[in-house]
Protein backbone atom coordinates (compact mmCIF):
# COMPACT_ATOMS: atom_id res chain seq x y z
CA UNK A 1 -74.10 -58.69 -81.88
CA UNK A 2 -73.24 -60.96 -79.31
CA UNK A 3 -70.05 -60.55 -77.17
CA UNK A 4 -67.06 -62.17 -77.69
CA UNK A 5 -66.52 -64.92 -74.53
CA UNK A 6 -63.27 -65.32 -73.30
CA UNK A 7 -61.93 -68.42 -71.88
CA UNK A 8 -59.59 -67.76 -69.11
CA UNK A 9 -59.45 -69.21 -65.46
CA UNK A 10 -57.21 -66.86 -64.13
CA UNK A 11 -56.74 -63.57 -66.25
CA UNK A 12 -53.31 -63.20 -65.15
CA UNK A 13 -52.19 -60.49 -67.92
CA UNK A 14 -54.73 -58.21 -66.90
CA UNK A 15 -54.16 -58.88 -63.06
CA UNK A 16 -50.80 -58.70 -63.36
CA UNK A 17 -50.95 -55.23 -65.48
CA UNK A 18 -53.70 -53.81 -62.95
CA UNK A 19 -51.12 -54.42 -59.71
CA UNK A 20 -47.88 -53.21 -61.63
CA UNK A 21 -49.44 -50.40 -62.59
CA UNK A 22 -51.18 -49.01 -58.92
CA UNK A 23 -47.75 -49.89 -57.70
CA UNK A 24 -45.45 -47.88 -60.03
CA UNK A 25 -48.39 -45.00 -60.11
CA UNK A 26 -48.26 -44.94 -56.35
CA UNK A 27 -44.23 -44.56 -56.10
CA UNK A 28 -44.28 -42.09 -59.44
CA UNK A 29 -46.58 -40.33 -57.55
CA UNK A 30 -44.96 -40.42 -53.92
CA UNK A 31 -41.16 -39.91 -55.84
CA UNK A 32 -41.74 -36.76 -57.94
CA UNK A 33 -41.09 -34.75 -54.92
CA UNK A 34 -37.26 -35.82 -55.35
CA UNK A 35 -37.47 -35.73 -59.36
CA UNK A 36 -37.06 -39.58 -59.23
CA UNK A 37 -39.59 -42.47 -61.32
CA UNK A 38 -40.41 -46.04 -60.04
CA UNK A 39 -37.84 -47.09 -62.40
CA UNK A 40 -35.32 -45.14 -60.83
CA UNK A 41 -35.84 -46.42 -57.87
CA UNK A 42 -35.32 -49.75 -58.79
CA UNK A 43 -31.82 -48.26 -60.59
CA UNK A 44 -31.06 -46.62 -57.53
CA UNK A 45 -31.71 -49.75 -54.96
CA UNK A 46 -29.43 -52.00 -57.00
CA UNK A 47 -26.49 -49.37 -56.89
CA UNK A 48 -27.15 -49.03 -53.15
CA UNK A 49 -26.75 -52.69 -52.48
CA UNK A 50 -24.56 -53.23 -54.73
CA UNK A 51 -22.06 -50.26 -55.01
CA UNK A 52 -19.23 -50.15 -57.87
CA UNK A 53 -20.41 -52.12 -60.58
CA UNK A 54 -19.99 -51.59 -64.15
CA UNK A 55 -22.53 -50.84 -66.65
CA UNK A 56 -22.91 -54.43 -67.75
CA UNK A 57 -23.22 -55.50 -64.54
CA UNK A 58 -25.72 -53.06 -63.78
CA UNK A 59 -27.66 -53.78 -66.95
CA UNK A 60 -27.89 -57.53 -66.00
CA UNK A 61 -29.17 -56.75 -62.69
CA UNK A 62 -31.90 -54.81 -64.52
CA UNK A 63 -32.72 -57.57 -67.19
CA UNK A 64 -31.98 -55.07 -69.58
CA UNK A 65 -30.04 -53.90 -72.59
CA UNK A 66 -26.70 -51.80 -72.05
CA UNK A 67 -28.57 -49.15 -74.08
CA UNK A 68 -31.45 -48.61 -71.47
CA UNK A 69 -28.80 -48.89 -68.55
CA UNK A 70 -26.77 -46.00 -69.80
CA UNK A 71 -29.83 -43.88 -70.48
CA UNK A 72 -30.88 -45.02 -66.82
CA UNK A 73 -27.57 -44.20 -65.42
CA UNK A 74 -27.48 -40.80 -67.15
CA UNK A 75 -30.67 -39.77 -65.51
CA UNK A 76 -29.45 -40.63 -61.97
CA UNK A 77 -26.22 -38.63 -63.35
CA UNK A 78 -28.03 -35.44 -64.16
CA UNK A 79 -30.25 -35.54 -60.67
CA UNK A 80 -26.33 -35.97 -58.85
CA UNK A 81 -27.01 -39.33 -57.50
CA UNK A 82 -24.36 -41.33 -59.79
CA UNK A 83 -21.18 -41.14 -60.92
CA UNK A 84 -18.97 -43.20 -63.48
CA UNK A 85 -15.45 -43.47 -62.40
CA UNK A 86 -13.09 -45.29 -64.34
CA UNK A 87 -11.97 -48.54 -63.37
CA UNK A 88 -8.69 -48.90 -62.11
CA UNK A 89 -8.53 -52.38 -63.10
CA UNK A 90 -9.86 -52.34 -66.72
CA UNK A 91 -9.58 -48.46 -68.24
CA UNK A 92 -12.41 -49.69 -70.81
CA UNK A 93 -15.04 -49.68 -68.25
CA UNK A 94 -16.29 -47.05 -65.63
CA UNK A 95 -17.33 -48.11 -62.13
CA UNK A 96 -20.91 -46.84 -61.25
CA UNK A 97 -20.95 -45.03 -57.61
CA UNK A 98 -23.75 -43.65 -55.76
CA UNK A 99 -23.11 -40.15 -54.38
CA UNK A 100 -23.24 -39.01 -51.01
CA UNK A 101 -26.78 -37.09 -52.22
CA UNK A 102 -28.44 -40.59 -53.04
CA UNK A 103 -27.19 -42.08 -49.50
CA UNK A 104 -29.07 -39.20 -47.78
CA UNK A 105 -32.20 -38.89 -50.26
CA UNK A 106 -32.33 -43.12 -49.54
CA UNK A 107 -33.31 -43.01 -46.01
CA UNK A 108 -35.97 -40.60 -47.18
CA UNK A 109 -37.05 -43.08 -50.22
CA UNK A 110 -36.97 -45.94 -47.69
CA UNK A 111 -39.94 -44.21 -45.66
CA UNK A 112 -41.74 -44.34 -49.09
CA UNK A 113 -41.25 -47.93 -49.44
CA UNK A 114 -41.90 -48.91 -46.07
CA UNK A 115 -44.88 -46.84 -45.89
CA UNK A 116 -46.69 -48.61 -48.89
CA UNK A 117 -45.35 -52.27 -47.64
CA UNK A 118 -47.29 -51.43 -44.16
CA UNK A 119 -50.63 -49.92 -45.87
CA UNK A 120 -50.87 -53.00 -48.04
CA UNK A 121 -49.52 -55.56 -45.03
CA UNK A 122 -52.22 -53.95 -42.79
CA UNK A 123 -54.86 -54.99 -45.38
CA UNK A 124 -53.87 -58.55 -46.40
CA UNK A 125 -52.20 -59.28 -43.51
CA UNK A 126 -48.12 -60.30 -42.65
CA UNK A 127 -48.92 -64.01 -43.67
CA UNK A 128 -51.18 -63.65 -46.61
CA UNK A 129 -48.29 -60.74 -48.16
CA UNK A 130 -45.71 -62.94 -47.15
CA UNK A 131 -47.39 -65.61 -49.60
CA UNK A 132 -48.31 -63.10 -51.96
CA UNK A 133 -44.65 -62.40 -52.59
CA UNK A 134 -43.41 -65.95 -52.10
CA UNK A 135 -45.29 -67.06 -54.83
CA UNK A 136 -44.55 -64.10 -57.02
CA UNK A 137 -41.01 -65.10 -56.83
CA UNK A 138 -41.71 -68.57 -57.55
CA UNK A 139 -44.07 -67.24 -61.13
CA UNK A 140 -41.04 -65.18 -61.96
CA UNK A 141 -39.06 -67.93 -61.67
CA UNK A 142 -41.12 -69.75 -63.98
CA UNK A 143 -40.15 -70.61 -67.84
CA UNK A 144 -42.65 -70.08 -70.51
């Protein structure tokens, strides 16, 4: 039987897949010690920078569903790094905070994060990752 031959220049959904995946293996790995996923941490960063938002609002900053927010959010609730207060301006909604627990266990997380940008920068170089990530804001930019 002869092998099926695949016509691709670039491969890009199995690239892709491969990088996404040592990345979020390497931070699921280097987070369990705080209870926390990849995912998470992505939850957690937006809430940092952006502190008293709504669910919606979170849930757009995610590119995803209200659903998946609120499970997200309920996670992060249980492991005491967010809180839903009402808001005082519409008593429909509840304003997401970070807790005083996440602001400490961030600088912590931000080691993490800066310790994987500098192993990788080291190997491609400031330049070439610089590129790297230019252009990987420019594909997910991209319509198709």
């Amino acid at each position: 039987m002869q092998p099926v031959k695949i016509e691709s220049k670039y491969f890009l959904c199995t690239q892709l897949t491969r990088a996404a995946r040592r990345i979020v293996a390497y931070y699921n790995r280097e987070l369990a010690q705080w209870g926390l996923t990849a995912q998470q941490l992505i939850a957690l960063g937006i809430l940092i920078l952006e502190e008293d938002i709504s669910l919606g609002q979170f849930a757009k900053r995610l590119k995803m569903g209200k659903a998946g927010a609120a499970t997200m959010i309920t996670r992060l609730e249980v492991l005491g790094l967010v809180t839903k207060e009402p808001d005082p301006k519409d008593g429909r909604l509840n304003i997401l905070k970070i807790t005083d627990k996440a602001r400490k266990l961030h600088s912590k997380i931000q080691k993490t994060v800066l310790n994987l940008e500098n192993t990788i920068e080291s190997q491609m170089g400031d330049s070439n990752l610089r590129e790297f990530v230019a252009h990987l804001s420019t594909f997910l930019d991209l319509e198709f």
